[in-house]
C-alpha atoms as a PDB file:
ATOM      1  CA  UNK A   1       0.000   0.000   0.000  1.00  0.00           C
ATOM      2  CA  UNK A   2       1.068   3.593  -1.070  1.00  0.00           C
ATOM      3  CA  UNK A   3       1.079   6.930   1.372  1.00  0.00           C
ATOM      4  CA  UNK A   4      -2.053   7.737  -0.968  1.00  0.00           C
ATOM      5  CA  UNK A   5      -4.070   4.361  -0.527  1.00  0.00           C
ATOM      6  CA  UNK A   6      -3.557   4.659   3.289  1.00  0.00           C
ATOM      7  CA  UNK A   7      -4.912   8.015   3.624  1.00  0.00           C
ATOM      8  CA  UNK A   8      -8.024   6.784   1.165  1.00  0.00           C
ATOM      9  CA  UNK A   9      -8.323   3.861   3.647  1.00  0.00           C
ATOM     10  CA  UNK A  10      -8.185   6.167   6.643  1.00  0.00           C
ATOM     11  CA  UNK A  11     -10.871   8.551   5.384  1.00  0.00           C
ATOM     12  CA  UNK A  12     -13.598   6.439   4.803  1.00  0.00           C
ATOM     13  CA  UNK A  13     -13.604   5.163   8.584  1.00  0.00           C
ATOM     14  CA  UNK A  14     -11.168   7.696  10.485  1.00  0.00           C
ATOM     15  CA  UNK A  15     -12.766   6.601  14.049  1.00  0.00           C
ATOM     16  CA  UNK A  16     -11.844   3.067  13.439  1.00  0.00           C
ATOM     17  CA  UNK A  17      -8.363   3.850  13.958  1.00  0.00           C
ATOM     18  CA  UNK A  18      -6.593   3.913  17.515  1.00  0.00           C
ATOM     19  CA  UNK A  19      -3.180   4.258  16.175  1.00  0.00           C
ATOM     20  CA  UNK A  20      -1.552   4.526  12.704  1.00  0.00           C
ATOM     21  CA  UNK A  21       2.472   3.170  12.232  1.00  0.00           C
ATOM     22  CA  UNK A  22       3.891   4.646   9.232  1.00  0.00           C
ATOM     23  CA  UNK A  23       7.271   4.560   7.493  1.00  0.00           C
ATOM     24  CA  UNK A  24       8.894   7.742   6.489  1.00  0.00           C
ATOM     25  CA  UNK A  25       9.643   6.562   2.287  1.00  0.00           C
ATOM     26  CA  UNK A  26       6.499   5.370   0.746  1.00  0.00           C
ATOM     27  CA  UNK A  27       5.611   6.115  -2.924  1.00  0.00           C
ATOM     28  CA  UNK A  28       3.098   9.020  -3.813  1.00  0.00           C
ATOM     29  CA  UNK A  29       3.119  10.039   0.141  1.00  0.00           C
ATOM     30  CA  UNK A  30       5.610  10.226   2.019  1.00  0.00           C
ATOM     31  CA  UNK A  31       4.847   9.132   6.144  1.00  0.00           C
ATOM     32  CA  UNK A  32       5.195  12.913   7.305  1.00  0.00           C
ATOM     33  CA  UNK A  33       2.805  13.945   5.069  1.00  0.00           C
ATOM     34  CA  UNK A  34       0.727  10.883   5.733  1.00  0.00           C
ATOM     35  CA  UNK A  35       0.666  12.082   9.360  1.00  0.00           C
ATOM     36  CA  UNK A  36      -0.100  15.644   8.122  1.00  0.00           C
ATOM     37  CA  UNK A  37      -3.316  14.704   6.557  1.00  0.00           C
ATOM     38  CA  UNK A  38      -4.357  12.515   9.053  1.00  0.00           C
ATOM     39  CA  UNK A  39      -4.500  15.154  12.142  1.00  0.00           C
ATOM     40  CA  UNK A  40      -5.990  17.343   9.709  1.00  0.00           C
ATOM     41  CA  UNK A  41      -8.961  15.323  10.034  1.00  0.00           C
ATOM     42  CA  UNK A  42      -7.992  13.356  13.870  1.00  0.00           C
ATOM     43  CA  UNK A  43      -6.255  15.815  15.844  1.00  0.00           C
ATOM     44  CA  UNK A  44      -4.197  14.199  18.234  1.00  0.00           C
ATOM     45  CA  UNK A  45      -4.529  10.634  16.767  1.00  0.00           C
ATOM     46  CA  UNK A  46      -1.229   8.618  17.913  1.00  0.00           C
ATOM     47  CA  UNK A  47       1.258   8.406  15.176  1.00  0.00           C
ATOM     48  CA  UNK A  48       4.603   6.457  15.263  1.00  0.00           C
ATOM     49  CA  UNK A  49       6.446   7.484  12.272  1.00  0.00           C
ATOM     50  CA  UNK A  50       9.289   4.693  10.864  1.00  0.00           C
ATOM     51  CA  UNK A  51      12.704   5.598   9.329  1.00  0.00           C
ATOM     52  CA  UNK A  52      15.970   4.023   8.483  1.00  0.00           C
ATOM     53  CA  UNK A  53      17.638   6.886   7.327  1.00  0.00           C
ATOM     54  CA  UNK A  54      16.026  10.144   6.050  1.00  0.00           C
ATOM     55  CA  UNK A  55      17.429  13.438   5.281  1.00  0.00           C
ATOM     56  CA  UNK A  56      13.630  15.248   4.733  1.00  0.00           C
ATOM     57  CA  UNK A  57      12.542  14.913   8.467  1.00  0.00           C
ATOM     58  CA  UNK A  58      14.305  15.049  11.862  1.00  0.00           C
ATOM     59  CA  UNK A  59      12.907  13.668  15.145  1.00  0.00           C
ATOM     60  CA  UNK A  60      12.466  17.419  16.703  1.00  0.00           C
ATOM     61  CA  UNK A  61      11.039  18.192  12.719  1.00  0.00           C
ATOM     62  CA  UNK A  62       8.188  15.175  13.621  1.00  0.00           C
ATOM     63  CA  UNK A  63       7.238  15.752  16.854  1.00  0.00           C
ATOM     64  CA  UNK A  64       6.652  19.559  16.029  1.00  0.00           C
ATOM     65  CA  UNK A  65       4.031  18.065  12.832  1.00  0.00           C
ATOM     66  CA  UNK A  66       2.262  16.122  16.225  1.00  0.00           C
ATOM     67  CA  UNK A  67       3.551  12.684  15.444  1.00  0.00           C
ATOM     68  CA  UNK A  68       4.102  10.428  18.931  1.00  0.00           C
ATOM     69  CA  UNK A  69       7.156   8.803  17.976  1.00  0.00           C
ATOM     70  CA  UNK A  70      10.094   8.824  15.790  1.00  0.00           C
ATOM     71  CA  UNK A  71      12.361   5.917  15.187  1.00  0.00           C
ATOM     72  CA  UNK A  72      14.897   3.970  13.741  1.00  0.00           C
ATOM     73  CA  UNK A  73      14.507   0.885  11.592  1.00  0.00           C
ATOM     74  CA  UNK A  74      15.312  -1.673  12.214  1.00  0.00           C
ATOM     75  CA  UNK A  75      13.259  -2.421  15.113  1.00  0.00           C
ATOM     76  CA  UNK A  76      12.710  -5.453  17.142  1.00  0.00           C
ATOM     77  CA  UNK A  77       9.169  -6.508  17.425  1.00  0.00           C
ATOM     78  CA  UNK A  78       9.301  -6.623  21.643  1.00  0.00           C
ATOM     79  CA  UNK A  79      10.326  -3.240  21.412  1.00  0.00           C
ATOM     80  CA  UNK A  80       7.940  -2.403  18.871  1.00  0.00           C
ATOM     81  CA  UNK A  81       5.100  -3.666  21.298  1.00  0.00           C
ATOM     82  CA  UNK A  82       6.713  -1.441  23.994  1.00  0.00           C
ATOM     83  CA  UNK A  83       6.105   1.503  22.214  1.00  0.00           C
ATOM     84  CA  UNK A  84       2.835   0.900  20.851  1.00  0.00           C
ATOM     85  CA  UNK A  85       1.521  -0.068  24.376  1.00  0.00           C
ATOM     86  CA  UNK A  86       3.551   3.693  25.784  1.00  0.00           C
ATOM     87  CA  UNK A  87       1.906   5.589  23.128  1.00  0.00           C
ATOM     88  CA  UNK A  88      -1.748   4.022  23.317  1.00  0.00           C
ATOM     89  CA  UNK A  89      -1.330   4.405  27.075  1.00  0.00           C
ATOM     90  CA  UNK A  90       0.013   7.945  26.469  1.00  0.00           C
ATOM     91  CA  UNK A  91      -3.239   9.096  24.427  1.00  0.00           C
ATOM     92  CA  UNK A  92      -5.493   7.622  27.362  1.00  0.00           C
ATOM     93  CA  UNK A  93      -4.386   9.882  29.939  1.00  0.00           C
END
């Protein structure tokens, strides 16, 4: 799936989502601008944005646009359920 087709997906239903994981290099949209479009339309929705190297977006750069997270590929899939638990925890409080 493309930036483009996620955001499609996301619009038709955008209170089905609790959380949206997105890599930084995807064709046709990249993950900041995913996340751009999404709090457009769900302010404050949790987003954990994925990278393994990008010049085009710093972590400060992210969290400013309102995404959770920022970080590095690769990940390990414990610590990826750490973080997903911290920021759906996070957005409860």
């Amino acid at each position: 799936m493309d930036g483009q087709q996620a955001f499609d997906e996301f619009k038709t239903a955008p209170d089905q989502y609790d959380l949206i994981i997105t890599d930084m290099t995807m064709p046709k949209m990249t993950g900041n601008e995913l996340a751009v479009n999404v709090l457009k339309i769900r302010p404050g929705l949790p987003i954990v944005l994925c990278t393994g190297y990008s010049d085009r977006i710093t972590e400060d750069t992210a969290l400013g646009i309102g995404i959770r997270r920022f970080v590095q590929k690769p990940l390990i899939s414990r610590d990826l359920t750490v973080l997903i638990r911290n920021v759906l925890d996070d957005a409860n409080a």
